[in-house]
C-alpha atoms as a PDB file:
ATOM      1  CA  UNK A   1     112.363  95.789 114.593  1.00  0.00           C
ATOM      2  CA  UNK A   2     110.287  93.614 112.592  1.00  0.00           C
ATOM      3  CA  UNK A   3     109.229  96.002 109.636  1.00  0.00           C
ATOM      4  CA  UNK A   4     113.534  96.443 108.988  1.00  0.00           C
ATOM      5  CA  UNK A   5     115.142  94.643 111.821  1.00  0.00           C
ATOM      6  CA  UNK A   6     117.079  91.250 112.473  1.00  0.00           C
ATOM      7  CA  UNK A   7     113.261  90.179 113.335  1.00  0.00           C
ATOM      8  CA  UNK A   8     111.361  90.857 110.519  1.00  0.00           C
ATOM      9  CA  UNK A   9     110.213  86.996 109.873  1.00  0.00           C
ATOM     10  CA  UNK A  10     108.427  87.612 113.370  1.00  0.00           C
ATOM     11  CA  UNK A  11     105.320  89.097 111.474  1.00  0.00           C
ATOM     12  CA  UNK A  12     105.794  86.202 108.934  1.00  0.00           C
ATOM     13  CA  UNK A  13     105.393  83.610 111.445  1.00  0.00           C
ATOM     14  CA  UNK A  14     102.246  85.466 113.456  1.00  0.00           C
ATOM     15  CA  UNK A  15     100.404  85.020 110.333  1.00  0.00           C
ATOM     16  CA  UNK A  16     101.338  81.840 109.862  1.00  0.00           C
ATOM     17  CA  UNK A  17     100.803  80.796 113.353  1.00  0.00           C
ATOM     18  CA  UNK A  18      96.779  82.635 112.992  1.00  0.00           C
ATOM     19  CA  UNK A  19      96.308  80.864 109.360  1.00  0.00           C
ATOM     20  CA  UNK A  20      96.087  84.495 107.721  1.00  0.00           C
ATOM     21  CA  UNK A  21      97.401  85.419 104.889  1.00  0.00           C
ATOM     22  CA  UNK A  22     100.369  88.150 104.792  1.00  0.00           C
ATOM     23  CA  UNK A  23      98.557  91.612 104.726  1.00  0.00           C
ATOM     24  CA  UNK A  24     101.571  92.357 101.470  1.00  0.00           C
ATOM     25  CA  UNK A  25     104.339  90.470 100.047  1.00  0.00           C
ATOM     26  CA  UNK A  26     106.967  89.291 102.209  1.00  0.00           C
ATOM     27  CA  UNK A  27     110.252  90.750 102.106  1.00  0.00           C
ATOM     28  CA  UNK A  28     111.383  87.996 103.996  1.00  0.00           C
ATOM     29  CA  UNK A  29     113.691  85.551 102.204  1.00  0.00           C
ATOM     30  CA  UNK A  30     112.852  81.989 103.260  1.00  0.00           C
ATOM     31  CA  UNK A  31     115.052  78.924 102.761  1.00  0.00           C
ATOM     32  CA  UNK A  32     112.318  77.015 101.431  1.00  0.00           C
ATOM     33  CA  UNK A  33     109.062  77.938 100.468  1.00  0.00           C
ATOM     34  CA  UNK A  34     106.464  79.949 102.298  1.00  0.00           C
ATOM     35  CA  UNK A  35     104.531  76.902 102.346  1.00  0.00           C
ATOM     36  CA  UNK A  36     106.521  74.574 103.809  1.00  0.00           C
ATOM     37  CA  UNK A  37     107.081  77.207 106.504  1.00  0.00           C
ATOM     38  CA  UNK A  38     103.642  78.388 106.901  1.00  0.00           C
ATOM     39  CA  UNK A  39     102.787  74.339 107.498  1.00  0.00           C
ATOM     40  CA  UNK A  40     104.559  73.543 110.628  1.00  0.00           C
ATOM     41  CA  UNK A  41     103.891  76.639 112.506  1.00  0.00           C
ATOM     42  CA  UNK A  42     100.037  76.058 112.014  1.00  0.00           C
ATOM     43  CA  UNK A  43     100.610  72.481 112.874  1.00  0.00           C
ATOM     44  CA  UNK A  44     102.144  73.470 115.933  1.00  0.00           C
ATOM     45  CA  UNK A  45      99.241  75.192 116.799  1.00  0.00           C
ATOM     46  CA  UNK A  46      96.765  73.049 115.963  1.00  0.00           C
ATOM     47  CA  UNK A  47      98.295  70.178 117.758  1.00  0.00           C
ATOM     48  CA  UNK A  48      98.442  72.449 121.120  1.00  0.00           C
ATOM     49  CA  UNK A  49      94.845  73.122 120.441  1.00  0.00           C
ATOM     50  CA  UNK A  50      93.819  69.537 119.953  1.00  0.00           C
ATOM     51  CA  UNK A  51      96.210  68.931 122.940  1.00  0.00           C
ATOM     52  CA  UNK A  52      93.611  71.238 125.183  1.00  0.00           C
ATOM     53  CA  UNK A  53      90.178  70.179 123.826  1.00  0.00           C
ATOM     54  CA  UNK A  54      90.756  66.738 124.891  1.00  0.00           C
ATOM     55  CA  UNK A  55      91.674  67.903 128.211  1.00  0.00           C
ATOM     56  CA  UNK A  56      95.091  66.781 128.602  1.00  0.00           C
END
């Protein structure tokens, strides 16, 4: 389902989520850029993770 399905931006946003870069091109057509989605799902992450180190 995500190489042709409904959920294809699900291997988009793994990546993004890791910080590593799409193995090929995306056929994924995003709304904005691939930037500006890339940037809050790694923020997201990095907040959780800053969340964690300082114990909270």
């Amino acid at each position: 389902m995500t190489a042709t399905g409904d959920f294809a931006y699900f291997t988009d946003i793994a990546h993004f989520i890791a910080a590593l870069p799409l193995p090929e091109p995306s056929a994924i057509r995003w709304t904005t850029s691939e930037d500006d989605v890339r940037s809050p799902w790694r923020g997201l992450v990095q907040a959780r993770q800053e969340h964690l180190r300082a114990g909270n």
